[in-house]
N, C-alpha and C. Protein backbone atom coordinates (compact mmCIF):
# COMPACT_ATOMS: atom_id res chain seq x y z
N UNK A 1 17.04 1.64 9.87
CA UNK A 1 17.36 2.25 8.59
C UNK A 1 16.07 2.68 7.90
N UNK A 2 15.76 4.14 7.56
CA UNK A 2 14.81 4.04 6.99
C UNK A 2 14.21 4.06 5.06
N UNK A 3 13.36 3.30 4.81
CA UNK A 3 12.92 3.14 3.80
C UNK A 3 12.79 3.98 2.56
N UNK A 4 13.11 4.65 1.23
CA UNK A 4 13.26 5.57 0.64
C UNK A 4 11.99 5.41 -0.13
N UNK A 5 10.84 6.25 -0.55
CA UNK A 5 10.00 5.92 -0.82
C UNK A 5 9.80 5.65 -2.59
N UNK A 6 11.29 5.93 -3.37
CA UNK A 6 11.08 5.37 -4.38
C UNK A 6 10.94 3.68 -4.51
N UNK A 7 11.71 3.38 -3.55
CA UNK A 7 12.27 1.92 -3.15
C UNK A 7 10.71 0.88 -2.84
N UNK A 8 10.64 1.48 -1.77
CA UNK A 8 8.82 1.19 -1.61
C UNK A 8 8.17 1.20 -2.30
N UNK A 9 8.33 2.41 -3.64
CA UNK A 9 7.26 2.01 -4.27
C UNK A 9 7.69 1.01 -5.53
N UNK A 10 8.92 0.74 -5.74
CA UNK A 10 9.17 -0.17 -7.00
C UNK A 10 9.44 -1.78 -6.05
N UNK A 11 9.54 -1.80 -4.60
CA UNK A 11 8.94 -3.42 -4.22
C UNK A 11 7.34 -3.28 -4.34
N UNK A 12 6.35 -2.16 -4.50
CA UNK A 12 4.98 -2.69 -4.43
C UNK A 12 4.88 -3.11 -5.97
N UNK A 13 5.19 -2.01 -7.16
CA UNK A 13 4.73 -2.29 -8.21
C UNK A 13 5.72 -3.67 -8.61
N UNK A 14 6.32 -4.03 -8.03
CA UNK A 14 7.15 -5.40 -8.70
C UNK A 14 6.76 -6.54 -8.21
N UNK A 15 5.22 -6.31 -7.35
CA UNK A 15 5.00 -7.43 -6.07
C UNK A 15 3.45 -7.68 -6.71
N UNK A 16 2.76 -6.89 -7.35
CA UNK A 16 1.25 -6.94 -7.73
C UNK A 16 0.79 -6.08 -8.46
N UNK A 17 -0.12 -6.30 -9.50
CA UNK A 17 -0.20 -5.42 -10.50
C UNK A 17 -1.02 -4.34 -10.36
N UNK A 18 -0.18 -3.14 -10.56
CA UNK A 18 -0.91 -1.91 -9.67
C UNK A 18 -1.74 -1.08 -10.78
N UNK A 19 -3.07 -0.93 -10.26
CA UNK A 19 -4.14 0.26 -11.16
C UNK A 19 -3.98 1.19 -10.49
N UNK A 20 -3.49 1.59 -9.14
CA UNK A 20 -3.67 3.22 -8.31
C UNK A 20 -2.74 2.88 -7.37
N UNK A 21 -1.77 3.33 -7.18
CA UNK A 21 -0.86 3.60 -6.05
C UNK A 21 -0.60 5.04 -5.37
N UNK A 22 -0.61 5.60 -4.35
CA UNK A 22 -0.26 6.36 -3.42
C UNK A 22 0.23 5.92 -2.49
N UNK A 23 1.47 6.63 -2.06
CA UNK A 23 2.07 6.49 -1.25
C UNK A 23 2.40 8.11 -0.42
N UNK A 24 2.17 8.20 0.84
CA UNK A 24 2.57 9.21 2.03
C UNK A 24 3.58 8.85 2.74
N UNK A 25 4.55 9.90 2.57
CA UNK A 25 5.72 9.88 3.78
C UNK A 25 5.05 10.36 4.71
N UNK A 26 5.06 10.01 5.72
CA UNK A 26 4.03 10.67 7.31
C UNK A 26 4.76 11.04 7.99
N UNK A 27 6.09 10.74 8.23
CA UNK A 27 7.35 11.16 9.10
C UNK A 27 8.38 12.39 8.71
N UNK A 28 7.52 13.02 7.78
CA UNK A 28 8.12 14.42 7.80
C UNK A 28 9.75 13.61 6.54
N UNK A 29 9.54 12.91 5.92
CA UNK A 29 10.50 13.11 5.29
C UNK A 29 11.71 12.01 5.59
N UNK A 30 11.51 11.73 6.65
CA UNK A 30 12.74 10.40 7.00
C UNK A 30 12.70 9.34 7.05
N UNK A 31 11.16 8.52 6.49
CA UNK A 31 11.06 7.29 5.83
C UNK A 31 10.75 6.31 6.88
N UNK A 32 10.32 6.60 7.67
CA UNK A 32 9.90 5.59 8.76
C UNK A 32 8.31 5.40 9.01
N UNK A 33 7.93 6.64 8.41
CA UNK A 33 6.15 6.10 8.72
C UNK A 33 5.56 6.04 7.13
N UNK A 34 5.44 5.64 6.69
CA UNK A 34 4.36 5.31 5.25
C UNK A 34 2.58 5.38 5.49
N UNK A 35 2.17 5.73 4.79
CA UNK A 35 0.41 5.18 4.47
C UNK A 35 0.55 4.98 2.97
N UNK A 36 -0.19 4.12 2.77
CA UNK A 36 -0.40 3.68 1.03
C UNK A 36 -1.81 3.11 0.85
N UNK A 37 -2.55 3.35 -0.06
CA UNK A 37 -3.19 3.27 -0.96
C UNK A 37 -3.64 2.46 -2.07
N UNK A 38 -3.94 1.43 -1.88
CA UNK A 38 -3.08 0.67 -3.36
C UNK A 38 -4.65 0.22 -4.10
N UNK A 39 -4.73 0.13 -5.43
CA UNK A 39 -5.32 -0.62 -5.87
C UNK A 39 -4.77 -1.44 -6.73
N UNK A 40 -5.79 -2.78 -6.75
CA UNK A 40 -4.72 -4.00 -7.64
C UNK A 40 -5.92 -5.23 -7.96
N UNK A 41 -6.62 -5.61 -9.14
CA UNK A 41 -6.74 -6.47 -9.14
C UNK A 41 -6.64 -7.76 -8.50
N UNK A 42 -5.25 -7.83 -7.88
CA UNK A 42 -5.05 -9.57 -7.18
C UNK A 42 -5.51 -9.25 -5.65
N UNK A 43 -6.39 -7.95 -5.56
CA UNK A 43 -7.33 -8.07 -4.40
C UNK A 43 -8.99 -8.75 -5.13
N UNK A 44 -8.94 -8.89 -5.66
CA UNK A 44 -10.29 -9.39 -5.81
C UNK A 44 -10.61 -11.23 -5.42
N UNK A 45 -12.18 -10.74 -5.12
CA UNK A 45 -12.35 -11.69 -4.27
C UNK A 45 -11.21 -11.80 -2.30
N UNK A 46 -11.04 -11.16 -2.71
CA UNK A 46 -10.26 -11.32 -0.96
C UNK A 46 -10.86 -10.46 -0.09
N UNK A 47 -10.59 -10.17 1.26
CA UNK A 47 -11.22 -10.23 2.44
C UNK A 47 -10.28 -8.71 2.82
N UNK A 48 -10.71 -7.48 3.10
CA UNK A 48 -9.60 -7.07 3.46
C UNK A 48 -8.44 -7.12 4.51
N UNK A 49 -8.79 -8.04 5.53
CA UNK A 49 -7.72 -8.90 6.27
C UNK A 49 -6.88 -9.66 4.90
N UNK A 50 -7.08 -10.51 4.68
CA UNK A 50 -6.58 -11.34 3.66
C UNK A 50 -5.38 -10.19 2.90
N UNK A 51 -6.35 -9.13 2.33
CA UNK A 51 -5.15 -8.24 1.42
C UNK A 51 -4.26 -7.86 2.04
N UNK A 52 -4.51 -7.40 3.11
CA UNK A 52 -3.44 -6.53 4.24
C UNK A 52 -2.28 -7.65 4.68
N UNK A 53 -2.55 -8.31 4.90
CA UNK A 53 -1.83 -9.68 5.14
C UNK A 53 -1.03 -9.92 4.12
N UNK A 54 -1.58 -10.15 2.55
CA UNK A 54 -0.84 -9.95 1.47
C UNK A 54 0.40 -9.11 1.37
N UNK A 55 -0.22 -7.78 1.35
CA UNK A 55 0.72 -6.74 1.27
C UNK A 55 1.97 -6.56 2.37
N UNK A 56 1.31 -7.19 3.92
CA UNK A 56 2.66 -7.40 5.14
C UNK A 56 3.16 -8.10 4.32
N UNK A 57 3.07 -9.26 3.64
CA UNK A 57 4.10 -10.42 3.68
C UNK A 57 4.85 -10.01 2.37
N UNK A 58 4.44 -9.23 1.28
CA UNK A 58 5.11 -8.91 0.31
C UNK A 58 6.65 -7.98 0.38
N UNK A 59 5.93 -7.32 1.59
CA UNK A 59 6.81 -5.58 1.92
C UNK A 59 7.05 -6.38 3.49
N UNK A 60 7.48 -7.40 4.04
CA UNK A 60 7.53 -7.74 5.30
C UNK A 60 9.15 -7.15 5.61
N UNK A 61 9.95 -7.12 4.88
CA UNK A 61 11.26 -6.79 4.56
C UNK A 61 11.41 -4.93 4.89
N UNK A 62 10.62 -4.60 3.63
CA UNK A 62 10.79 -2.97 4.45
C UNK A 62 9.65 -2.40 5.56
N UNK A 63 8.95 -3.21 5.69
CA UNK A 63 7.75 -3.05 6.95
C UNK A 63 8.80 -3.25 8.27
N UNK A 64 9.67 -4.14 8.54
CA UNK A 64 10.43 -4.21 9.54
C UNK A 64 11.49 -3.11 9.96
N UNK A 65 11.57 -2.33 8.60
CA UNK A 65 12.57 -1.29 8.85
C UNK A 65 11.65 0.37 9.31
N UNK A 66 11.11 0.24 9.34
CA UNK A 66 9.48 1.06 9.48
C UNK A 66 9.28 1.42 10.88
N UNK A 67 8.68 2.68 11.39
CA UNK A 67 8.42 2.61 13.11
C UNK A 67 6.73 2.17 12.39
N UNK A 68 6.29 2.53 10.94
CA UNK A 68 4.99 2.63 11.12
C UNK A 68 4.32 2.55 9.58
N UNK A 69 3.18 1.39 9.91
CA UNK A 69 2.95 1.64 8.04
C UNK A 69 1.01 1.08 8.48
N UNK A 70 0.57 1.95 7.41
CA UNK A 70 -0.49 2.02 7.39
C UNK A 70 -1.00 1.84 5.82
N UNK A 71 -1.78 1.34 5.50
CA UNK A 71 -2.59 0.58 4.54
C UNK A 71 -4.28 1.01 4.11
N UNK A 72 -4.49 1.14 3.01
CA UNK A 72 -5.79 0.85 2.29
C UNK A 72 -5.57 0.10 1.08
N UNK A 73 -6.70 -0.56 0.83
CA UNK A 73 -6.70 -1.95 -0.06
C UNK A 73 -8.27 -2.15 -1.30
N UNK A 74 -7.78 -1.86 -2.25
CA UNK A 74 -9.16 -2.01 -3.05
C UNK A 74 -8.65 -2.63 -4.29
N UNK A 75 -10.12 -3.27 -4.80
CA UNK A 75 -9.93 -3.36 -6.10
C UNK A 75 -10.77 -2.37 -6.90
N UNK A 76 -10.12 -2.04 -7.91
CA UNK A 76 -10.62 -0.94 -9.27
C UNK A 76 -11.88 -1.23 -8.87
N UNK A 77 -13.19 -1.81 -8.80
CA UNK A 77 -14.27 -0.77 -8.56
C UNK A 77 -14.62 -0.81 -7.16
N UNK A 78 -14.38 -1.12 -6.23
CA UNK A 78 -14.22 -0.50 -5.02
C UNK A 78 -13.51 0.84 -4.98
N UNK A 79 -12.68 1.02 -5.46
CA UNK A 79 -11.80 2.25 -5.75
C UNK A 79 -12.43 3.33 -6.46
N UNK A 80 -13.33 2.98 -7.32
CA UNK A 80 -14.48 3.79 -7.92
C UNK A 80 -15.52 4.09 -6.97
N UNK A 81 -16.14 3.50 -6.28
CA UNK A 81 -17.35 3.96 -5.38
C UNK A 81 -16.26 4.45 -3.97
N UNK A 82 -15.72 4.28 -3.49
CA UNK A 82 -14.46 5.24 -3.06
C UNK A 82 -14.49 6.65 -2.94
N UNK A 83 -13.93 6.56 -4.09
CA UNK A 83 -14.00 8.05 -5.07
C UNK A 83 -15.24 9.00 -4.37
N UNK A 84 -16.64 7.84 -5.39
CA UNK A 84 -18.19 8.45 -5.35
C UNK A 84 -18.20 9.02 -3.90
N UNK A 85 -17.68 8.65 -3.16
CA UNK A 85 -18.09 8.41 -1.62
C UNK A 85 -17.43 9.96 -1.25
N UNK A 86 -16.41 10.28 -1.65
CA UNK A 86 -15.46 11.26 -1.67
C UNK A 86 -16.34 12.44 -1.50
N UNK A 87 -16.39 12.34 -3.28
CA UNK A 87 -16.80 13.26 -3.97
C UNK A 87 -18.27 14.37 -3.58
């Protein structure tokens, strides 16, 4: 069954307190591949294993319904030199 990406995104913002969220449908529209983006405070101090791990076990529910989900993980100023890096 696949995942609707309003749905996805109101289990992330109801799971950790979000400063930057993006979310990509990658599957053309039918909800099976995601990439997201997230920034959040309750990454700080953590490891980005550690966050990613976080975020499986939060979304482990619609991650299972998923062929495919892909992840980035910062906190607000990591997310700022980010940016710099971009730019």
């Amino acid at each position: 069954m696949a995942i609707d990406l309003t749905h996805l995104e109101a289990a992330i913002r109801s799971a950790v307190p979000v400063a930057h969220l993006e979310i990509e449908d990658q599957s053309s529209g039918c909800g099976e591949s995601y990439a997201i983006l997230l920034v959040s405070e309750a990454f700080q101090g953590k490891t980005t294993l550690a966050r990613h791990r976080m975020v499986n076990e939060l979304l482990k529910n619609e991650i299972a319904q998923m062929h495919a989900f892909s992840q980035k993980t910062f906190t607000p100023a990591q997310y700022q030199d980010f940016l710099a890096k971009k730019a």
